[in-house]
PDB file of N, CA and C in Angstrom:
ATOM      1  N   UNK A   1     -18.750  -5.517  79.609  1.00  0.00           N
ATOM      2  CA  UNK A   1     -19.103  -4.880  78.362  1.00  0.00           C
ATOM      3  C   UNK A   1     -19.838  -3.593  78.658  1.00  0.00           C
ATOM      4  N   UNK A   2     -20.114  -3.195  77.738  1.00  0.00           N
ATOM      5  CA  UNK A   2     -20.850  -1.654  77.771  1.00  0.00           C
ATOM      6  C   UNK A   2     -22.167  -1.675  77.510  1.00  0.00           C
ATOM      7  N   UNK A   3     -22.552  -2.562  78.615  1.00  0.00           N
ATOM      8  CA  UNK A   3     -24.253  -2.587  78.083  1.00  0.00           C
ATOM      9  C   UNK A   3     -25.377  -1.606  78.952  1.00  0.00           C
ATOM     10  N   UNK A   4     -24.563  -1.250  80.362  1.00  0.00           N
ATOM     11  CA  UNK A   4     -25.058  -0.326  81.477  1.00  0.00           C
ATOM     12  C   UNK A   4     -26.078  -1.148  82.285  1.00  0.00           C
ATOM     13  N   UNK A   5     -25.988  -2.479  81.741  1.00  0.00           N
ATOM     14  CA  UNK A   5     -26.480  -3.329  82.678  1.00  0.00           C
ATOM     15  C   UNK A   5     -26.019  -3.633  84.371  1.00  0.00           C
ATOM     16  N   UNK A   6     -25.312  -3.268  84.550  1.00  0.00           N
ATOM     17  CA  UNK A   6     -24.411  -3.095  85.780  1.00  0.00           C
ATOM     18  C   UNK A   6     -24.560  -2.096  86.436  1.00  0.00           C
ATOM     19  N   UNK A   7     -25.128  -2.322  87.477  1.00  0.00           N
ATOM     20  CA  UNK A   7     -25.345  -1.347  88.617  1.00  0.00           C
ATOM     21  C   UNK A   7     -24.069  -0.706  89.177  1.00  0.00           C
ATOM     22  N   UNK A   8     -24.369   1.004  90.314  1.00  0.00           N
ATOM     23  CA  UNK A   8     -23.516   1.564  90.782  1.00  0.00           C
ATOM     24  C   UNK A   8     -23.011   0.602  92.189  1.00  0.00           C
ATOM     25  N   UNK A   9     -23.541  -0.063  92.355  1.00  0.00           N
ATOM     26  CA  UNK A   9     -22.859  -1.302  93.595  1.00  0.00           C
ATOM     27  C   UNK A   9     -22.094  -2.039  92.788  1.00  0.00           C
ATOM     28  N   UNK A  10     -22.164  -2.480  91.583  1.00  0.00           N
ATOM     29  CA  UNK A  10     -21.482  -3.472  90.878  1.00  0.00           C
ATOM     30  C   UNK A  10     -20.266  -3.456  90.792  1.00  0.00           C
ATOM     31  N   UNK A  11     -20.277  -2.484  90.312  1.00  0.00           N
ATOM     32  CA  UNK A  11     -18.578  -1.674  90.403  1.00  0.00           C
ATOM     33  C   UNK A  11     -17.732  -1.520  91.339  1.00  0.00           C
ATOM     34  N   UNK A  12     -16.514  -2.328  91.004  1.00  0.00           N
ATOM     35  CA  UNK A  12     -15.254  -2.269  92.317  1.00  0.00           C
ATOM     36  C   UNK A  12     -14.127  -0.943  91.839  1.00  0.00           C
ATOM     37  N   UNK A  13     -13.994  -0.385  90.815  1.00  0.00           N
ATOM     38  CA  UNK A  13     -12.930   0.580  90.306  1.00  0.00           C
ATOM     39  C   UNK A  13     -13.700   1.180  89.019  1.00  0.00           C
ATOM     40  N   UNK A  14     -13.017   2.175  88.594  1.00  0.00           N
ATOM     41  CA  UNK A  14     -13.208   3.106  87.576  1.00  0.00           C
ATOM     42  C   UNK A  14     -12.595   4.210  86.930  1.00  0.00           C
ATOM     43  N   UNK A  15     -11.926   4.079  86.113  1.00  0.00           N
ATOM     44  CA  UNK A  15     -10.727   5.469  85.942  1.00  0.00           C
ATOM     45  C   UNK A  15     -11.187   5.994  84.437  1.00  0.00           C
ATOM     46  N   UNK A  16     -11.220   7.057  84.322  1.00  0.00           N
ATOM     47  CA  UNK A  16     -11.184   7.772  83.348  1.00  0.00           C
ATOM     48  C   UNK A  16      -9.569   7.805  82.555  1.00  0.00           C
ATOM     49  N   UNK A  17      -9.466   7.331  81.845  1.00  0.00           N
ATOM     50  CA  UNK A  17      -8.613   6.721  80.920  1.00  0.00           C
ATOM     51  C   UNK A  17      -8.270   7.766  78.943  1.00  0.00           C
ATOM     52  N   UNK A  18      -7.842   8.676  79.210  1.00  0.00           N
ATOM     53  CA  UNK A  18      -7.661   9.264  77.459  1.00  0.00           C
ATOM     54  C   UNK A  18      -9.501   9.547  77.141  1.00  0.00           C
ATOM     55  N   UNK A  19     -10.170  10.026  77.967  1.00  0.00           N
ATOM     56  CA  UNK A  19     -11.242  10.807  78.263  1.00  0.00           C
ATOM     57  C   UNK A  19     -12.544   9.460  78.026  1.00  0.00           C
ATOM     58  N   UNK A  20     -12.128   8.557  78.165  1.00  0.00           N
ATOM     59  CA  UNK A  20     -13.201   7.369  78.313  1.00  0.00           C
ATOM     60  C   UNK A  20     -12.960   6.917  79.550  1.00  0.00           C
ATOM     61  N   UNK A  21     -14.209   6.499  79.999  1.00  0.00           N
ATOM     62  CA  UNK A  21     -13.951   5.602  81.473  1.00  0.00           C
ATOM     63  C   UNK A  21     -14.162   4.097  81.083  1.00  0.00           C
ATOM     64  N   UNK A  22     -13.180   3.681  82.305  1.00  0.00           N
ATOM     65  CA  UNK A  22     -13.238   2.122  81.899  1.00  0.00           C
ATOM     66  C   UNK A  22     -13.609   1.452  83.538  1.00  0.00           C
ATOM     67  N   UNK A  23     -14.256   0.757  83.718  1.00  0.00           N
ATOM     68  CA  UNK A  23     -14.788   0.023  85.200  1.00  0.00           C
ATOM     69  C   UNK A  23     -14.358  -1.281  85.242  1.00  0.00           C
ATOM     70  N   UNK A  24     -13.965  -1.712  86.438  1.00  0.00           N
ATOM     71  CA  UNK A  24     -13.623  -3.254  86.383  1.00  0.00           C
ATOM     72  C   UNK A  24     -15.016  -3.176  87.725  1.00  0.00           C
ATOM     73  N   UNK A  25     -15.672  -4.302  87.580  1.00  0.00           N
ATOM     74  CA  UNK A  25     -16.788  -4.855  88.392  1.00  0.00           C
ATOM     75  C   UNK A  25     -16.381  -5.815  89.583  1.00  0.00           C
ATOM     76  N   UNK A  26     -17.336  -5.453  90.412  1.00  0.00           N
ATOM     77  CA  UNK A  26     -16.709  -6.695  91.451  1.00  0.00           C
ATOM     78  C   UNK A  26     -16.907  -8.545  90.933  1.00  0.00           C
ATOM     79  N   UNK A  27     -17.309  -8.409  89.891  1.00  0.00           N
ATOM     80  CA  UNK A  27     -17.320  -9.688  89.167  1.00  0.00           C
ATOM     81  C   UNK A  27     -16.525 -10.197  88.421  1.00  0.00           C
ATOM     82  N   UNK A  28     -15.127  -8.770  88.274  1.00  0.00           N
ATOM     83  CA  UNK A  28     -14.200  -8.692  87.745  1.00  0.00           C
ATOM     84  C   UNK A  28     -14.374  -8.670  86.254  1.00  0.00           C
ATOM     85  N   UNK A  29     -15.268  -8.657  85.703  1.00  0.00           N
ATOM     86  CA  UNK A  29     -15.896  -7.860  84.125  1.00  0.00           C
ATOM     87  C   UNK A  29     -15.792  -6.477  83.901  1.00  0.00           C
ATOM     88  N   UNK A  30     -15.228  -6.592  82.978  1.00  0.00           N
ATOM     89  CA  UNK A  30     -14.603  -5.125  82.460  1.00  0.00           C
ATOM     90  C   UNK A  30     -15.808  -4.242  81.637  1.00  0.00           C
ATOM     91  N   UNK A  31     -16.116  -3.180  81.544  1.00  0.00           N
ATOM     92  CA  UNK A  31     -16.691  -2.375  80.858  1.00  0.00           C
ATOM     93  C   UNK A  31     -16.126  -1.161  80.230  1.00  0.00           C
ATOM     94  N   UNK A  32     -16.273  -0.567  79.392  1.00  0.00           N
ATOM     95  CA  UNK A  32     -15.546   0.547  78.257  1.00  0.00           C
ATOM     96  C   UNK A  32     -16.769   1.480  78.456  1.00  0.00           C
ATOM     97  N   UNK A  33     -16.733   2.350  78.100  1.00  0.00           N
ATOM     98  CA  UNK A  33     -17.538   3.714  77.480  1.00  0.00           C
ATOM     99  C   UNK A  33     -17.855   2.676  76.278  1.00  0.00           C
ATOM    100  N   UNK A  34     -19.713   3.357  76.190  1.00  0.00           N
ATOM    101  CA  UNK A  34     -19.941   2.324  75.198  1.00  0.00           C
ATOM    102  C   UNK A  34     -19.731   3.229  73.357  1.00  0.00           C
ATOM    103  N   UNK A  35     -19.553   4.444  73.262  1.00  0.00           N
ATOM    104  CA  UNK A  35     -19.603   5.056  72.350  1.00  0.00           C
ATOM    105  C   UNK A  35     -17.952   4.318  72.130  1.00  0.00           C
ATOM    106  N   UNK A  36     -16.951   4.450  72.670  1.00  0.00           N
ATOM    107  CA  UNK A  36     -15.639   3.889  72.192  1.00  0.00           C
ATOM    108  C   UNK A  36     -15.617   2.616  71.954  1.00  0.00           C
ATOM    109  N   UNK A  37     -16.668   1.672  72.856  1.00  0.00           N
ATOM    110  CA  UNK A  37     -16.589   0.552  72.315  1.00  0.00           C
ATOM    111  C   UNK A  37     -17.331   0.021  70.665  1.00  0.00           C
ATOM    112  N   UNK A  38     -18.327   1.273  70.491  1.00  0.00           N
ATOM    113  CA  UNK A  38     -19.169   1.477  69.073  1.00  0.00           C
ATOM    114  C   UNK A  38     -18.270   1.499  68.181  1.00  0.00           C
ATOM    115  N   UNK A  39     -17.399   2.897  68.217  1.00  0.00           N
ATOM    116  CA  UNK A  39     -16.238   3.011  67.569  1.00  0.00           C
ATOM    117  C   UNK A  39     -15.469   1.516  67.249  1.00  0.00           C
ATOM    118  N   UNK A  40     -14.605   1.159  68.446  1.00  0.00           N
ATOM    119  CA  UNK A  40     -13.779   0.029  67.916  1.00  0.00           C
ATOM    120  C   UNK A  40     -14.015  -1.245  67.644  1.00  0.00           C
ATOM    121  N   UNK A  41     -15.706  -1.365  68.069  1.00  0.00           N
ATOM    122  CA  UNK A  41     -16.164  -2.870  67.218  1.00  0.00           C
ATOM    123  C   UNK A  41     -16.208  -4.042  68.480  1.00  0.00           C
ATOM    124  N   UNK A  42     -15.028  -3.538  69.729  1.00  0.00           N
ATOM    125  CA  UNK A  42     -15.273  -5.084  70.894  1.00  0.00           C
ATOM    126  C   UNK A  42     -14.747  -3.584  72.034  1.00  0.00           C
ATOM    127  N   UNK A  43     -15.079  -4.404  73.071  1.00  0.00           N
ATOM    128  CA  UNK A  43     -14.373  -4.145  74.236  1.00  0.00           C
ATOM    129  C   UNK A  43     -12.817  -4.393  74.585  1.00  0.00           C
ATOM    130  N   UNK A  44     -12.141  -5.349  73.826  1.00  0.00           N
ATOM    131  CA  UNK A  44     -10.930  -5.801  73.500  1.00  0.00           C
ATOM    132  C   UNK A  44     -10.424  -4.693  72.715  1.00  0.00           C
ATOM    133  N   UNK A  45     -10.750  -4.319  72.015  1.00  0.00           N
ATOM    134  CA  UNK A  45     -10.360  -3.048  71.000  1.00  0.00           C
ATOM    135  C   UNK A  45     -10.207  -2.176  71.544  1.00  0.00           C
ATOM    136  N   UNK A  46     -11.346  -1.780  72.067  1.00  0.00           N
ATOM    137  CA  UNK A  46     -11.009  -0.696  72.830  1.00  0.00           C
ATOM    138  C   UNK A  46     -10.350  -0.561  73.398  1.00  0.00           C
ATOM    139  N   UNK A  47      -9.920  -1.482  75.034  1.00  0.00           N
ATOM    140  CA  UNK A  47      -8.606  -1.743  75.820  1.00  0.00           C
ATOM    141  C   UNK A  47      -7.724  -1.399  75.287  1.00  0.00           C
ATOM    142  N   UNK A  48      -7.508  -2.076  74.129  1.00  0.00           N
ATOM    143  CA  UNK A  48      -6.265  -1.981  73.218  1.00  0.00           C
ATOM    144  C   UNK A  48      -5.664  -0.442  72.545  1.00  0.00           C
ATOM    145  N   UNK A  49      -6.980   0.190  72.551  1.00  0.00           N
ATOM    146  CA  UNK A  49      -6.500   1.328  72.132  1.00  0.00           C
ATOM    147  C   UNK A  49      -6.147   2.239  72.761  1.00  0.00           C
ATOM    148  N   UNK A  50      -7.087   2.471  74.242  1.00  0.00           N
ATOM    149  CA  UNK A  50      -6.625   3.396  75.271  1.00  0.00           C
ATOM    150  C   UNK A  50      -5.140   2.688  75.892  1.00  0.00           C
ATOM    151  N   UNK A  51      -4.849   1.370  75.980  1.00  0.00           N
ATOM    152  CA  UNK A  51      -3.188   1.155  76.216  1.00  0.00           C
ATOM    153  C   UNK A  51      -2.412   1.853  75.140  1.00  0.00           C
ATOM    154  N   UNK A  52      -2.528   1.620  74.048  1.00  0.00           N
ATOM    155  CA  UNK A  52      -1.688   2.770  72.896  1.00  0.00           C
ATOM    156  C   UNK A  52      -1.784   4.042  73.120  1.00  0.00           C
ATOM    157  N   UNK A  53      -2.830   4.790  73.393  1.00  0.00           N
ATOM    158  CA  UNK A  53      -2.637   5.858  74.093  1.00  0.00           C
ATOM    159  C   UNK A  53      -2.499   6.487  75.512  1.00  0.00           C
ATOM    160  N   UNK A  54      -2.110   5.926  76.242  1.00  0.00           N
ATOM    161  CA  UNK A  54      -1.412   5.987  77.224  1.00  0.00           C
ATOM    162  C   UNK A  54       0.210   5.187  77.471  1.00  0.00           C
ATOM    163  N   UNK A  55       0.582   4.371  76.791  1.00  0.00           N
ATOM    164  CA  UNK A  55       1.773   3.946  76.359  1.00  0.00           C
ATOM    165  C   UNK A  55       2.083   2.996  77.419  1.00  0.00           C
ATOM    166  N   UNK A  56       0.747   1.842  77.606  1.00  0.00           N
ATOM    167  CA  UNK A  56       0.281   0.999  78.167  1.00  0.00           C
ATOM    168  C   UNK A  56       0.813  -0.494  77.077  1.00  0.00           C
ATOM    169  N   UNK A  57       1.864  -1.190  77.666  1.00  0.00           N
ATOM    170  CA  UNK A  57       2.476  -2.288  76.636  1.00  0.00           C
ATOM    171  C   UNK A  57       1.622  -3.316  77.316  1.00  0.00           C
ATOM    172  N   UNK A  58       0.920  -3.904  76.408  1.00  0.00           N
ATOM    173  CA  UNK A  58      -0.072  -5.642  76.659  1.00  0.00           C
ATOM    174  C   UNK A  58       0.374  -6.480  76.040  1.00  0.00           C
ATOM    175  N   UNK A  59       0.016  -7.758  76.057  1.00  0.00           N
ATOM    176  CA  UNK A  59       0.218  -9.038  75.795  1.00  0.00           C
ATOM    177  C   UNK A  59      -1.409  -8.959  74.602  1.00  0.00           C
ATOM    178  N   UNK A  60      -0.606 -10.039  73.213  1.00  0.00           N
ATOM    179  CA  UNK A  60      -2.002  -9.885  72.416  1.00  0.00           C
ATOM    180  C   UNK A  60      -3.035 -10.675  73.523  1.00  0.00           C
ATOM    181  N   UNK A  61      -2.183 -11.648  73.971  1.00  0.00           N
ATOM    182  CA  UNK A  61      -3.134 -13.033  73.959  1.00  0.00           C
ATOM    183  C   UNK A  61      -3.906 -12.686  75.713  1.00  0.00           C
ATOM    184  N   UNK A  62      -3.680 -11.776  76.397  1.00  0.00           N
ATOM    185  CA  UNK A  62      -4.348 -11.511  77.257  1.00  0.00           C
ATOM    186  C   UNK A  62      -5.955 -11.228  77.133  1.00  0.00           C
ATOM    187  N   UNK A  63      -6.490 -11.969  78.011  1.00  0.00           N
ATOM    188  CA  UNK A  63      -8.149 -11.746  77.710  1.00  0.00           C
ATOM    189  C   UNK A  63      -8.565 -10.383  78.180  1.00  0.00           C
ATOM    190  N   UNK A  64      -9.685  -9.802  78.062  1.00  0.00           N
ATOM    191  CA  UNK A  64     -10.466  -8.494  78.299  1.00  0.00           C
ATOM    192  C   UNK A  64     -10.305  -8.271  79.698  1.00  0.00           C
ATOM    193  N   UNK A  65     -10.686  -9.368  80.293  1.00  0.00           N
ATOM    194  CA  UNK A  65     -10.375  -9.215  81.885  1.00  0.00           C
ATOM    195  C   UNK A  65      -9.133  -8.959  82.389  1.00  0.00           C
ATOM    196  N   UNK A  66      -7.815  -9.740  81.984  1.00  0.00           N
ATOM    197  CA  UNK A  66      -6.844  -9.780  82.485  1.00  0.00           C
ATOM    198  C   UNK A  66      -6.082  -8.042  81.395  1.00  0.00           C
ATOM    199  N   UNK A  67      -6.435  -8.036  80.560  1.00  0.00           N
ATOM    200  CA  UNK A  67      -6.091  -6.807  80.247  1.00  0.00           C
ATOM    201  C   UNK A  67      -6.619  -5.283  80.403  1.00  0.00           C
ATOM    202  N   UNK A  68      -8.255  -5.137  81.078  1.00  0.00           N
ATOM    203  CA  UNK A  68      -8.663  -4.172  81.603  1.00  0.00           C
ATOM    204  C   UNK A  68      -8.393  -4.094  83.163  1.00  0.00           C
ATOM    205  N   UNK A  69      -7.933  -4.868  83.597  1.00  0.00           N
ATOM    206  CA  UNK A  69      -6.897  -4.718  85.108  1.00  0.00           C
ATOM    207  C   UNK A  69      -5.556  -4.654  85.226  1.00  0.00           C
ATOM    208  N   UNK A  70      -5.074  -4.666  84.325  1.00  0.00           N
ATOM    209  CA  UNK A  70      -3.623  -4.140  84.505  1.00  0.00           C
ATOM    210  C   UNK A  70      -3.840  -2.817  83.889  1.00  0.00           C
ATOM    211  N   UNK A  71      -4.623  -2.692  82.679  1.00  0.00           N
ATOM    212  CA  UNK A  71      -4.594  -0.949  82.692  1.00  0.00           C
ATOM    213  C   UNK A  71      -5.077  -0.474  83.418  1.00  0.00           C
ATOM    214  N   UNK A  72      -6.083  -0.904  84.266  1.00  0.00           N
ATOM    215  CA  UNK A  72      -6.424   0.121  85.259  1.00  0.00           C
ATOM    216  C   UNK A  72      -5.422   0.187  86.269  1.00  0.00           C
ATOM    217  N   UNK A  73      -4.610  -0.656  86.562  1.00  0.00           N
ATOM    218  CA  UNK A  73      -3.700  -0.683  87.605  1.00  0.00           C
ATOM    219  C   UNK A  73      -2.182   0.163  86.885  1.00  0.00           C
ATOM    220  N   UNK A  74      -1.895   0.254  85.887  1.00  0.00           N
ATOM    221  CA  UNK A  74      -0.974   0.920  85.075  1.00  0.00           C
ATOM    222  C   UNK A  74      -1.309   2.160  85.426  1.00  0.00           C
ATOM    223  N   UNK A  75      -2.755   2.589  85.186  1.00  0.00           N
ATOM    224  CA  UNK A  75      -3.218   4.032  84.846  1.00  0.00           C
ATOM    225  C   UNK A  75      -3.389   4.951  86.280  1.00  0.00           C
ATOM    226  N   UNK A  76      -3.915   3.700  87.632  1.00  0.00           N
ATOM    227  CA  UNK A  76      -3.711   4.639  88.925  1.00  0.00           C
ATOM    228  C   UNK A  76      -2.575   4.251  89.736  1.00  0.00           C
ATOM    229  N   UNK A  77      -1.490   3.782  88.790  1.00  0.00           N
ATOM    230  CA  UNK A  77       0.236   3.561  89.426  1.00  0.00           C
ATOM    231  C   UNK A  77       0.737   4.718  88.888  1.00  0.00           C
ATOM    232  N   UNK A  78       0.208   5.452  87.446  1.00  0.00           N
ATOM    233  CA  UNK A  78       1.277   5.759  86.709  1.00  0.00           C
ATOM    234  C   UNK A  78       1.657   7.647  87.690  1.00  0.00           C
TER     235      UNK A  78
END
């Protein structure tokens, strides 16, 4: 989540994503920019929206985790 509770060791990846950054943790917990996550209400939302704008196809039923690692893996494949 976007709480900035997570230290700069914490972090295993990070991509700047449709001008938000998104981090997957070595705990494998996903984090958003927290102003986009303000905006869309969850961290799920958000995901969801930077895949629509990048033309990133998900599964609804994928959780936060399993869907902020394939976009990040979409986004430094693409």
């Amino acid at each position: 989540m976007a709480t900035g509770s997570i230290s700069k060791d914490e972090k295993k990846r990070g991509k700047k994503i449709a001008n938000h950054m998104v981090w997957q943790n070595v705990d494998n917990s996903i984090e958003v920019s927290k102003e986009l996550v303000e905006k869309c209400g969850s961290v799920k939302a958000a995901l969801r929206k930077l895949s629509d704008e990048v033309g990133f196809q998900y599964d609804e039923s994928w959780t936060v985790q399993q869907l902020g690692k394939k976009l990040l893996d979409f986004v430094e494949n693409k």
